[in-house]
C-alpha atoms as a PDB file:
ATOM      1  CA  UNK A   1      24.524 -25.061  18.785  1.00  0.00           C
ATOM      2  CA  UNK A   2      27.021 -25.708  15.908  1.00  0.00           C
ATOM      3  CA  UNK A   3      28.024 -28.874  17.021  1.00  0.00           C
ATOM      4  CA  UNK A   4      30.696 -29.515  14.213  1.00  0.00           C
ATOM      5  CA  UNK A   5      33.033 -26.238  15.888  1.00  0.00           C
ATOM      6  CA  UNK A   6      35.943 -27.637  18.726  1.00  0.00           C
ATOM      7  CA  UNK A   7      38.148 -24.649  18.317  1.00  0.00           C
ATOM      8  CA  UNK A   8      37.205 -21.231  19.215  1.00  0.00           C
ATOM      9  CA  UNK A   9      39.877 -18.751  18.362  1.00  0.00           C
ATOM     10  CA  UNK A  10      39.572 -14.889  19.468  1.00  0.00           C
ATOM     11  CA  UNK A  11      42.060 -11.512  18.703  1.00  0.00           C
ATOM     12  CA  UNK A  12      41.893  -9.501  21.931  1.00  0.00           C
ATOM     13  CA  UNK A  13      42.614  -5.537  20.786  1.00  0.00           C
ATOM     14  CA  UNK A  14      38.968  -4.667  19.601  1.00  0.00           C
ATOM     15  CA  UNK A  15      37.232  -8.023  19.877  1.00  0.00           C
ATOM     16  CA  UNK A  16      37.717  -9.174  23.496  1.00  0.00           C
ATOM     17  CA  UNK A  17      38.958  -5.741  24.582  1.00  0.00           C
ATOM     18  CA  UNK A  18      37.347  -2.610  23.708  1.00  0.00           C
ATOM     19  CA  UNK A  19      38.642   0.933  25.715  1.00  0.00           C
ATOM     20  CA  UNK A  20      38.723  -0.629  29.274  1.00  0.00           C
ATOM     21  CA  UNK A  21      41.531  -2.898  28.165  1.00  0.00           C
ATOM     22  CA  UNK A  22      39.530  -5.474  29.860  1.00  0.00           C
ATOM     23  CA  UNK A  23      37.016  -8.205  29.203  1.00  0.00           C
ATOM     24  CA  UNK A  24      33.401  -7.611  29.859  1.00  0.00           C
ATOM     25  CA  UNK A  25      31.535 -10.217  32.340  1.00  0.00           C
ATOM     26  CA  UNK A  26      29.086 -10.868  29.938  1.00  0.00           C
ATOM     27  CA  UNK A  27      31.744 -12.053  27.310  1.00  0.00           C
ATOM     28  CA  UNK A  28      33.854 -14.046  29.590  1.00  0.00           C
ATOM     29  CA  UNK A  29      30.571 -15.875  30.585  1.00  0.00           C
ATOM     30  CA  UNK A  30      29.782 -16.759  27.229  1.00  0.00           C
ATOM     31  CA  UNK A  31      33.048 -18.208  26.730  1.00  0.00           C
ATOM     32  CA  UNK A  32      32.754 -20.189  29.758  1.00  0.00           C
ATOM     33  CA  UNK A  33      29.957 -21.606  28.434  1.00  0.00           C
ATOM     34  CA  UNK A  34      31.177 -22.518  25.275  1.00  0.00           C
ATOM     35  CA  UNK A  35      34.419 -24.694  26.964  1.00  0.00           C
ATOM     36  CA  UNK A  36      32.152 -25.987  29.182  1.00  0.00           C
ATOM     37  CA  UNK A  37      30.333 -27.675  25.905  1.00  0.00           C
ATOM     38  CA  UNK A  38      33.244 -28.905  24.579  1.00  0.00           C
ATOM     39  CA  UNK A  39      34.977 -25.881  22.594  1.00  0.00           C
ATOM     40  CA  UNK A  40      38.679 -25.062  23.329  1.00  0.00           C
ATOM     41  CA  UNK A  41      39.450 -21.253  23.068  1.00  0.00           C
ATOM     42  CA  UNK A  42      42.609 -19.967  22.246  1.00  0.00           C
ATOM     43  CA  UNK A  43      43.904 -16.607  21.685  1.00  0.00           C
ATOM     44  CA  UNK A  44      45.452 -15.167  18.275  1.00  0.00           C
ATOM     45  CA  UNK A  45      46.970 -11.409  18.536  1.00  0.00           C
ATOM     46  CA  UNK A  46      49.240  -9.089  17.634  1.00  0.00           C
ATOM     47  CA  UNK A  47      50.509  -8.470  20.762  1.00  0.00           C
ATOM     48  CA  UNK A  48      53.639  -9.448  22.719  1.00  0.00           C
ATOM     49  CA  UNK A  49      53.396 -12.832  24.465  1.00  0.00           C
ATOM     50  CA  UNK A  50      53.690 -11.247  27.615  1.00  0.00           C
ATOM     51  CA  UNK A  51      51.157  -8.616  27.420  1.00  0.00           C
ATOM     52  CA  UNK A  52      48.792 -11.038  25.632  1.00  0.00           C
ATOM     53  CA  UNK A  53      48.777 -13.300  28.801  1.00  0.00           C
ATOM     54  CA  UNK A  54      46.355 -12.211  31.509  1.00  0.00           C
ATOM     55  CA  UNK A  55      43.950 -12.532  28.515  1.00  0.00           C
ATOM     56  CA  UNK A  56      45.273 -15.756  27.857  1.00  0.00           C
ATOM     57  CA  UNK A  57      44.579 -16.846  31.840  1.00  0.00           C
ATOM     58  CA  UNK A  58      41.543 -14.890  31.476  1.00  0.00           C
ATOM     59  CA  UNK A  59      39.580 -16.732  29.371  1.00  0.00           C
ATOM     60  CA  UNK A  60      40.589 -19.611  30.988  1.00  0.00           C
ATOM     61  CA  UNK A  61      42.796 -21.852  27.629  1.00  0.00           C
ATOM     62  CA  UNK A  62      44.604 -24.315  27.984  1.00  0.00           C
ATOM     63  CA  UNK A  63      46.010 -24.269  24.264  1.00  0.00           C
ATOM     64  CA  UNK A  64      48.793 -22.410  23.140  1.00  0.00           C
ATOM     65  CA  UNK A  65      49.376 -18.626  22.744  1.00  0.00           C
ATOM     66  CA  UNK A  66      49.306 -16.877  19.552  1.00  0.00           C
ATOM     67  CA  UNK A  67      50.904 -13.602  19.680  1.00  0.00           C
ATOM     68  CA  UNK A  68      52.836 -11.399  17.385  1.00  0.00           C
ATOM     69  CA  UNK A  69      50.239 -12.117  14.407  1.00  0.00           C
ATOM     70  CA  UNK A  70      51.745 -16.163  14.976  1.00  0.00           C
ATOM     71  CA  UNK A  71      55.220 -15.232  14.704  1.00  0.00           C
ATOM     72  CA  UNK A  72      55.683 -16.765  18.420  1.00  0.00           C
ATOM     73  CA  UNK A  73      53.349 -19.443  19.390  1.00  0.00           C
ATOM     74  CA  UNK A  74      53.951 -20.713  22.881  1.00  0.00           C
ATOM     75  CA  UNK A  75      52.228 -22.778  25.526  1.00  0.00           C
ATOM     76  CA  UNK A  76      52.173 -21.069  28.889  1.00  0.00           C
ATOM     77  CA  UNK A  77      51.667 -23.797  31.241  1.00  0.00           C
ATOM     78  CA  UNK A  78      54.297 -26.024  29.795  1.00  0.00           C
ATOM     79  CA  UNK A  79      56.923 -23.091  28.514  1.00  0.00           C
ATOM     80  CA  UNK A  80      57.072 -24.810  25.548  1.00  0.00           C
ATOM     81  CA  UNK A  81      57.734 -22.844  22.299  1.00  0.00           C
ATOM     82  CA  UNK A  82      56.024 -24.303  19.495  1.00  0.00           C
ATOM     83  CA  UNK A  83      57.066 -22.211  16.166  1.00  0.00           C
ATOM     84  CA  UNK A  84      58.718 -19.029  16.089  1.00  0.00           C
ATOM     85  CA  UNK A  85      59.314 -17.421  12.849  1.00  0.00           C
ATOM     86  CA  UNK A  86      61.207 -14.844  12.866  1.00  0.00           C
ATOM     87  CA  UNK A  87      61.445 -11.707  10.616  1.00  0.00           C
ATOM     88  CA  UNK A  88      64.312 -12.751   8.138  1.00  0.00           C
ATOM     89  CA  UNK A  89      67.369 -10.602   9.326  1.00  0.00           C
ATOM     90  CA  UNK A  90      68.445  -8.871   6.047  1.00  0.00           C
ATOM     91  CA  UNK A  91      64.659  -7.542   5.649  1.00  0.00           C
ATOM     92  CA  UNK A  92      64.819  -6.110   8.979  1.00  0.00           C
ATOM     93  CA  UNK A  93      67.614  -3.944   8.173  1.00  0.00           C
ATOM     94  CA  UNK A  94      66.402  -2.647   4.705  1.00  0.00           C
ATOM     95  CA  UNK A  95      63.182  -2.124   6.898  1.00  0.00           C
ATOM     96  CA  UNK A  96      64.859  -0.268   9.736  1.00  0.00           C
ATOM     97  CA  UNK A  97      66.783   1.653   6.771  1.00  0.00           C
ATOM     98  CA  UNK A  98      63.978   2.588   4.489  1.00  0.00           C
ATOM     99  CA  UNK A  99      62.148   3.688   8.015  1.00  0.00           C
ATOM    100  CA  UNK A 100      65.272   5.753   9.633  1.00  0.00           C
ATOM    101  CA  UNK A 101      64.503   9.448   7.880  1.00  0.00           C
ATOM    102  CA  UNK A 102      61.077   9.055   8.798  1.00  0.00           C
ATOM    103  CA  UNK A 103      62.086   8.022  12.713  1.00  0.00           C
ATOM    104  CA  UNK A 104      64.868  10.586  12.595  1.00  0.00           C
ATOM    105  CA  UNK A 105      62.173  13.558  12.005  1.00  0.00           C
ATOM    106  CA  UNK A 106      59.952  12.508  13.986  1.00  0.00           C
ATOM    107  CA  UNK A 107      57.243  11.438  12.128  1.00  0.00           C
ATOM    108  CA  UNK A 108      56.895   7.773  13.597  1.00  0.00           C
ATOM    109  CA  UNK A 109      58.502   5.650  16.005  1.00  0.00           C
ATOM    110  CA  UNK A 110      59.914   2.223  15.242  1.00  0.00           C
ATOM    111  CA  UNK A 111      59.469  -0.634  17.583  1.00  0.00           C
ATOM    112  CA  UNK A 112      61.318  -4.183  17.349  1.00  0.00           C
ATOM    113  CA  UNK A 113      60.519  -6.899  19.294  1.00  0.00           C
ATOM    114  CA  UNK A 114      63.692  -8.984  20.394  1.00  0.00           C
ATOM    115  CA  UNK A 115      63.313 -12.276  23.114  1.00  0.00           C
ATOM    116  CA  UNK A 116      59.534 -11.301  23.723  1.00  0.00           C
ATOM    117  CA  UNK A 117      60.810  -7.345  24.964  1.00  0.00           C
ATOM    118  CA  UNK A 118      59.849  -3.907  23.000  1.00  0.00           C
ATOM    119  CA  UNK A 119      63.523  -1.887  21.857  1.00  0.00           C
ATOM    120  CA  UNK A 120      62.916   1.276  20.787  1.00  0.00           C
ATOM    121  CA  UNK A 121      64.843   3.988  19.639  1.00  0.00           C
ATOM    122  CA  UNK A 122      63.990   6.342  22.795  1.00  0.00           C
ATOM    123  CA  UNK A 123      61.156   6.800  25.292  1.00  0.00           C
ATOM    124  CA  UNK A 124      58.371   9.229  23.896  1.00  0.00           C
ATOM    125  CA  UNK A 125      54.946   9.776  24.292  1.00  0.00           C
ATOM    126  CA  UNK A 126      53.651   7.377  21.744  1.00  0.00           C
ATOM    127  CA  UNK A 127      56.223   4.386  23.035  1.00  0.00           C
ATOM    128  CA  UNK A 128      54.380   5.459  27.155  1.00  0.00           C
ATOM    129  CA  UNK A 129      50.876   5.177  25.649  1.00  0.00           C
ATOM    130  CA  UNK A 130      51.198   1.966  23.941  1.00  0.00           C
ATOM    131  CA  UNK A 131      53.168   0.307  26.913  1.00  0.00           C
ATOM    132  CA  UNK A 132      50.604   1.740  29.311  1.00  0.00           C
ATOM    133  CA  UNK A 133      48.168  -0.628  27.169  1.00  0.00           C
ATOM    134  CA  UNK A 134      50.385  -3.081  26.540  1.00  0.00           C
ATOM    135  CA  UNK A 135      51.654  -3.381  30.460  1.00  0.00           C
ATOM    136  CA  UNK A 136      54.974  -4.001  28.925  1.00  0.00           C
ATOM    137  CA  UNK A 137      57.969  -2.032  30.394  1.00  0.00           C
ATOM    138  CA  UNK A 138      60.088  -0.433  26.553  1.00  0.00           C
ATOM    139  CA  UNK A 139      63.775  -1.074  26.760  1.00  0.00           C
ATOM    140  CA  UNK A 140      65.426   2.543  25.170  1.00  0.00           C
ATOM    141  CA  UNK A 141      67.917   0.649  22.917  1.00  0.00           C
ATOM    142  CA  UNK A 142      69.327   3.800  21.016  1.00  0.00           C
ATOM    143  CA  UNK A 143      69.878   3.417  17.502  1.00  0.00           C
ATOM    144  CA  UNK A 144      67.567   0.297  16.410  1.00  0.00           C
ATOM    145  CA  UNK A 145      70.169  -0.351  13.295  1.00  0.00           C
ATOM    146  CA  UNK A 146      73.379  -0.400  15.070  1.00  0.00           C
ATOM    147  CA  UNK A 147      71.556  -2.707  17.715  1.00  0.00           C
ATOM    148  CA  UNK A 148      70.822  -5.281  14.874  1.00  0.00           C
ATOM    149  CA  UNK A 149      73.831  -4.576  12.795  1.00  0.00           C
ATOM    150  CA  UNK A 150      76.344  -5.272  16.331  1.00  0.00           C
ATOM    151  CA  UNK A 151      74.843  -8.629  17.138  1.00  0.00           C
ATOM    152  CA  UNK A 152      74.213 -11.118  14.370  1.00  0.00           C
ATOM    153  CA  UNK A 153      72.696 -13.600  16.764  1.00  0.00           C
ATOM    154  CA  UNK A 154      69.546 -11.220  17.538  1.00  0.00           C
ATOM    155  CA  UNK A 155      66.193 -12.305  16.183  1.00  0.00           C
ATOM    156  CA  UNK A 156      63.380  -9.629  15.232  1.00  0.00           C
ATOM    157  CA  UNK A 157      60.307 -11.609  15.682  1.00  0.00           C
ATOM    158  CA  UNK A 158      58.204  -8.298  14.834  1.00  0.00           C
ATOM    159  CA  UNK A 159      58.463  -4.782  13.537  1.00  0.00           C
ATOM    160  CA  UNK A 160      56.077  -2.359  13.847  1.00  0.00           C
ATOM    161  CA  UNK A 161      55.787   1.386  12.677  1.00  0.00           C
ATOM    162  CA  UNK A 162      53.825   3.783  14.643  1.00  0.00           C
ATOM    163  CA  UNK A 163      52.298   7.064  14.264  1.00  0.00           C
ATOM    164  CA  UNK A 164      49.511   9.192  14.726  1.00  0.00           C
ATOM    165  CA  UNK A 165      49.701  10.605  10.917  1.00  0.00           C
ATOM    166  CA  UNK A 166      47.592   7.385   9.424  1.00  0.00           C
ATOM    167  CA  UNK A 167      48.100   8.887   5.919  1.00  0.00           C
ATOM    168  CA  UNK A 168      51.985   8.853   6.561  1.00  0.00           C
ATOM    169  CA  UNK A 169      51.718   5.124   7.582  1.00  0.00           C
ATOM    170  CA  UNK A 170      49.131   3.993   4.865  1.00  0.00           C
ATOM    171  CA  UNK A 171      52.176   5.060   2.079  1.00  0.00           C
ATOM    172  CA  UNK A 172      54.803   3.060   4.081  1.00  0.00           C
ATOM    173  CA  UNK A 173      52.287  -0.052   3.670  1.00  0.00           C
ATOM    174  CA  UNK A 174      52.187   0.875   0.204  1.00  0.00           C
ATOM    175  CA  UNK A 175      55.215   1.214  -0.878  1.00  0.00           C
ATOM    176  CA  UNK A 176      56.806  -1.898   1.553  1.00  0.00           C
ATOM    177  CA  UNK A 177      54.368  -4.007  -0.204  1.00  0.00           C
ATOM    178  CA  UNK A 178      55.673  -2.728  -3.782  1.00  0.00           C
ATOM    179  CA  UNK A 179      59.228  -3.314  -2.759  1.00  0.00           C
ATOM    180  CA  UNK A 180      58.344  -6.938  -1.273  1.00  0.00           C
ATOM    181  CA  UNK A 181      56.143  -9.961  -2.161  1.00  0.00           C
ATOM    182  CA  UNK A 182      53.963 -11.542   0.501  1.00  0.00           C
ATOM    183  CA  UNK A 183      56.058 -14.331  -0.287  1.00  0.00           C
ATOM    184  CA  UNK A 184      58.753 -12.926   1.210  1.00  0.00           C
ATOM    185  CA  UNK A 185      57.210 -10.466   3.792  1.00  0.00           C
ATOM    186  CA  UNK A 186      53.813 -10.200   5.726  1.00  0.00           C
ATOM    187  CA  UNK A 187      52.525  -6.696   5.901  1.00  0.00           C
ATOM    188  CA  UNK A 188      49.565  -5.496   7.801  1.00  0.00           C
ATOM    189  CA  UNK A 189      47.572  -2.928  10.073  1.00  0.00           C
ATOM    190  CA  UNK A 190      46.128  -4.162  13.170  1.00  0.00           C
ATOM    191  CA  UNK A 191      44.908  -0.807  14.484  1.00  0.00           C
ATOM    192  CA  UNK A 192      45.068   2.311  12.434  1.00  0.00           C
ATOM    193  CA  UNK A 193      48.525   3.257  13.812  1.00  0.00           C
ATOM    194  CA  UNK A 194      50.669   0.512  13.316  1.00  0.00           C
ATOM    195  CA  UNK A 195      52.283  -0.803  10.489  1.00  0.00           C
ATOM    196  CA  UNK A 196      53.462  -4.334  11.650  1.00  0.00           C
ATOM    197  CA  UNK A 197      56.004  -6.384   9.459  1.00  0.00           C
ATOM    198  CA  UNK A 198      56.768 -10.154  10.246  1.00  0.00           C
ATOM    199  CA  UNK A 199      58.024 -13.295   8.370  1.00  0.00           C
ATOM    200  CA  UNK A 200      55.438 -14.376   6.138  1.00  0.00           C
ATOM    201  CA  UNK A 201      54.378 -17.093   8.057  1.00  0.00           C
ATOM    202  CA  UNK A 202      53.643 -15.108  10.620  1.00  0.00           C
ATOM    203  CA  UNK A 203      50.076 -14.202  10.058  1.00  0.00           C
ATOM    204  CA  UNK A 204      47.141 -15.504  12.031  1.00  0.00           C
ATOM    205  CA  UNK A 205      45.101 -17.497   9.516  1.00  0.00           C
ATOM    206  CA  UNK A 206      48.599 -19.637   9.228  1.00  0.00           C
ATOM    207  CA  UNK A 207      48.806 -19.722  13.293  1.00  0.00           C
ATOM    208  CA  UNK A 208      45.217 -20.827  13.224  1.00  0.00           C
ATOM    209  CA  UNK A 209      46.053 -23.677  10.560  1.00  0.00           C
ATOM    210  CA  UNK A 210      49.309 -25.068  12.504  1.00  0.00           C
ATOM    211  CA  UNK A 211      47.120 -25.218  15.692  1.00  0.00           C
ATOM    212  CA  UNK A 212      43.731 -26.471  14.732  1.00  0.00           C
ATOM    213  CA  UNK A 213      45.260 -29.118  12.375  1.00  0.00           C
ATOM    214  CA  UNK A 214      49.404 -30.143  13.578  1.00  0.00           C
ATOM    215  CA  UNK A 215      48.377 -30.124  16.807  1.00  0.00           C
ATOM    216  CA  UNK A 216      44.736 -30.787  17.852  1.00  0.00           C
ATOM    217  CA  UNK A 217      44.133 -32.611  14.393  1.00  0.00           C
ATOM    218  CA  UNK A 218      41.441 -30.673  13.492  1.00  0.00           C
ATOM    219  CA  UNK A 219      39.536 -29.435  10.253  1.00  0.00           C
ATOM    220  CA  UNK A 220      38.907 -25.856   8.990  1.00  0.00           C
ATOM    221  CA  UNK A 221      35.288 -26.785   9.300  1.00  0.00           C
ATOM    222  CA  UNK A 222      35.515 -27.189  12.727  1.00  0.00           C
ATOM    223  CA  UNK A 223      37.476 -23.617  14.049  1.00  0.00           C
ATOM    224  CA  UNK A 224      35.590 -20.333  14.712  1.00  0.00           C
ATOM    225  CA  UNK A 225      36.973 -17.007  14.385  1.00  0.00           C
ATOM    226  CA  UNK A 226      36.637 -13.351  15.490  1.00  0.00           C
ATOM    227  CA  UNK A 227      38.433 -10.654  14.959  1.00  0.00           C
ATOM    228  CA  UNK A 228      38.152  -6.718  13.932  1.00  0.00           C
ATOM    229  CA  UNK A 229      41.116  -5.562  11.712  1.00  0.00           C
ATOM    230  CA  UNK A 230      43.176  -6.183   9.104  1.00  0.00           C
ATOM    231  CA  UNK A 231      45.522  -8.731  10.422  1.00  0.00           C
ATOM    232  CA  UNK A 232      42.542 -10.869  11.274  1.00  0.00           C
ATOM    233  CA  UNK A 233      41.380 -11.341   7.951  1.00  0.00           C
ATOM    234  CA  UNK A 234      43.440 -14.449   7.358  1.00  0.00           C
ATOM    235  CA  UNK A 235      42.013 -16.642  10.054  1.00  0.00           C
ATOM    236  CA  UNK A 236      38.587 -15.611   9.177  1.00  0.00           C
ATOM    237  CA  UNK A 237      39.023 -16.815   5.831  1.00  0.00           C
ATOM    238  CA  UNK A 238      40.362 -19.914   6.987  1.00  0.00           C
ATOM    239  CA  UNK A 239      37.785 -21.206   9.408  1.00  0.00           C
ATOM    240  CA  UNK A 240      34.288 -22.551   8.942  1.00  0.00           C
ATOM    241  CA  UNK A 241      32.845 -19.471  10.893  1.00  0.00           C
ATOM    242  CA  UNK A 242      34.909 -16.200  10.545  1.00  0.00           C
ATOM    243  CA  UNK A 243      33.172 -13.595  12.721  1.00  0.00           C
ATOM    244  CA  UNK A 244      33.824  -9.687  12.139  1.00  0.00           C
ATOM    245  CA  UNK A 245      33.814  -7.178  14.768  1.00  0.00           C
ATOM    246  CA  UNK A 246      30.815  -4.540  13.877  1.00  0.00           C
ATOM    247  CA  UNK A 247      34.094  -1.658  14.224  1.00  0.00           C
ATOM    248  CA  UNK A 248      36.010  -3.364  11.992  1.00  0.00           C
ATOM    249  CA  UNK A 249      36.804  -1.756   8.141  1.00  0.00           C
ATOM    250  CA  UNK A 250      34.193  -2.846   5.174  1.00  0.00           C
ATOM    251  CA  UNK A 251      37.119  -5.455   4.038  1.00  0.00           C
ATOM    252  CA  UNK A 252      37.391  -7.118   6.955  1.00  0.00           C
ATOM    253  CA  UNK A 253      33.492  -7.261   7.521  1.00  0.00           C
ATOM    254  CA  UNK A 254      33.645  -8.783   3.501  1.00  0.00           C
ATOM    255  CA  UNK A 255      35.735 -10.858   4.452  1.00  0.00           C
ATOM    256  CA  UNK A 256      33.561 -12.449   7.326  1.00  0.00           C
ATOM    257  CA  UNK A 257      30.991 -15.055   7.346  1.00  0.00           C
ATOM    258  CA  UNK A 258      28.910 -12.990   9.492  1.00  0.00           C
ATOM    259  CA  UNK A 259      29.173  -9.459  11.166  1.00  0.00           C
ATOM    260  CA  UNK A 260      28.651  -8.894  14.681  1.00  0.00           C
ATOM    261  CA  UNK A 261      27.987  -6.004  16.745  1.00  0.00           C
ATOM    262  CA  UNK A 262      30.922  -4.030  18.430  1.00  0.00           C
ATOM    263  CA  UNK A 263      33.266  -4.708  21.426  1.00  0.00           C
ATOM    264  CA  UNK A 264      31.579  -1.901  23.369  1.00  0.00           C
ATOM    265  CA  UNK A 265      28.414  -4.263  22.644  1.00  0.00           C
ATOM    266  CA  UNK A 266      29.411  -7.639  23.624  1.00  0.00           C
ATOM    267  CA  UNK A 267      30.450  -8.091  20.270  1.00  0.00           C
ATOM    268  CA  UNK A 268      31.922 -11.773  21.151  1.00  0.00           C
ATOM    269  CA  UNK A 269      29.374 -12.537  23.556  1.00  0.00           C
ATOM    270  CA  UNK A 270      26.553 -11.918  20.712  1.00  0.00           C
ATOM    271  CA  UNK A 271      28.468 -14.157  18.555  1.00  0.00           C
ATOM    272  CA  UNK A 272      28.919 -17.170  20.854  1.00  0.00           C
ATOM    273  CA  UNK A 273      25.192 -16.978  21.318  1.00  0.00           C
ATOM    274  CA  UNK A 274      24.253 -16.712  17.909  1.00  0.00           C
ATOM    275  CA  UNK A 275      26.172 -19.932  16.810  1.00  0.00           C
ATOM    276  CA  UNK A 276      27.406 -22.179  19.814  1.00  0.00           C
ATOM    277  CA  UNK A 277      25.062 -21.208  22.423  1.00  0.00           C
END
């Protein structure tokens, strides 16, 4: 065992859940065994807070929850809300702008997440699947613009683009990141078809940071990670063991201190035994 690791933080969407949307027996006992030598486990996703719970519960953590990429950090048992970072309000309009002809023809659907609920524009197929998933119930908010622009006292805590044409999406990340600095906006992919968009704070390598070291006063050195996209490759960097998903893309996998297999293989469960079991 690595004895020097007290913090084991995992992403759920392709690292603790592969296509059953659940987590394997084998994996949950290897976590089990891990807290019961000493190693808190926390989750870090970009997920809602409230369809990132049963995880949460399910791996049995008593630390704070992670969720929206670290935009919303919040501790279950005692409601308390640690950080929340919100996307700056003028960036979600230009964003909702810039996005608007695209939405308008069809060609993606724009989610905003407001108090920990999913507006959207309208109900279609795409917004059904990834609720199904998600277990999260879509509020049909009509135009996502006018919503923001009539309140001033609504916070965006995410964005997210989504479509099926990948291509369309991967010029949106390109030219969002042209048109804003990562000091001013964080930008990533955390499947394929999504596009996400928070404050730039709100990224998990950061989330990881502020809870392994402002509130369990704990040392890079001493976190593990694993994750298998994009929008994990912060908090791999940042801890003493970053651990890549085998299905995650060749950056990510770079990225890593070590590759394991996928989450149709016990992917985490390998990884547990390889260094803390």
């Amino acid at each position: 065992m690595t004895a020097d690791i007290r913090l084991l933080v995992l992403d759920i969407d392709g690292t603790l859940a592969g296509a059953s949307n659940q987590i394997s027996p084998r994996v949950l006992d290897s976590i089990r065994q891990v807290q019961q030598r000493g190693v808190q486990v926390a989750i870090a996703t970009g997920r809602m807070y409230q369809a990132a719970l049963r995880f949460h519960q399910g791996v049995g953590s008593t630390l704070p929850l992670m969720a929206y990429q670290g935009a919303y950090i919040k501790h279950p048992a005692s409601q308390t809300l640690h950080r929340h970072t919100p996307l700056p309000r003028p960036l979600a309009l230009e964003i909702l702008t810039y996005l608007a002809p695209m939405a308008d023809q069809n060609d993606l659907s724009v989610h905003l997440y407001i108090d920990d609920q999913l507006h959207v524009k309208a109900i279609i197929a795409d917004t059904e699947a990834y609720a199904q998933r998600s277990g999260v119930q879509p509020i049909a908010a009509g135009d996502l613009l006018t919503l923001l622009q009539g309140n001033q006292a609504i916070e965006t805590t995410k964005l997210l683009a989504l479509s099926e044409n990948t291509s369309l999406l991967a010029d949106v990340l390109a030219q969002l990141s042209q048109r804003y600095p990562t000091d001013d906006l964080y930008l990533t992919r955390s499947v394929e078809q999504f596009v996400e968009a928070t404050h730039p704070l709100a990224n998990k390598g950061e989330a990881v940071r502020y809870l392994a070291e402002e509130l369990l006063d704990l040392t890079p050195d001493q976190v593990m990670t694993i994750g298998d996209n994009y929008n994990d490759l912060e908090m791999l960097r940042y801890a003493g063991i970053g651990v890549a998903m085998g299905d995650a893309p060749e950056p990510v996998k770079q990225g890593a201190d070590w590759v394991a297999p996928g989450v149709e293989a016990d992917g985490v469960a390998v990884s547990l035994e390889q260094f803390l079991l």
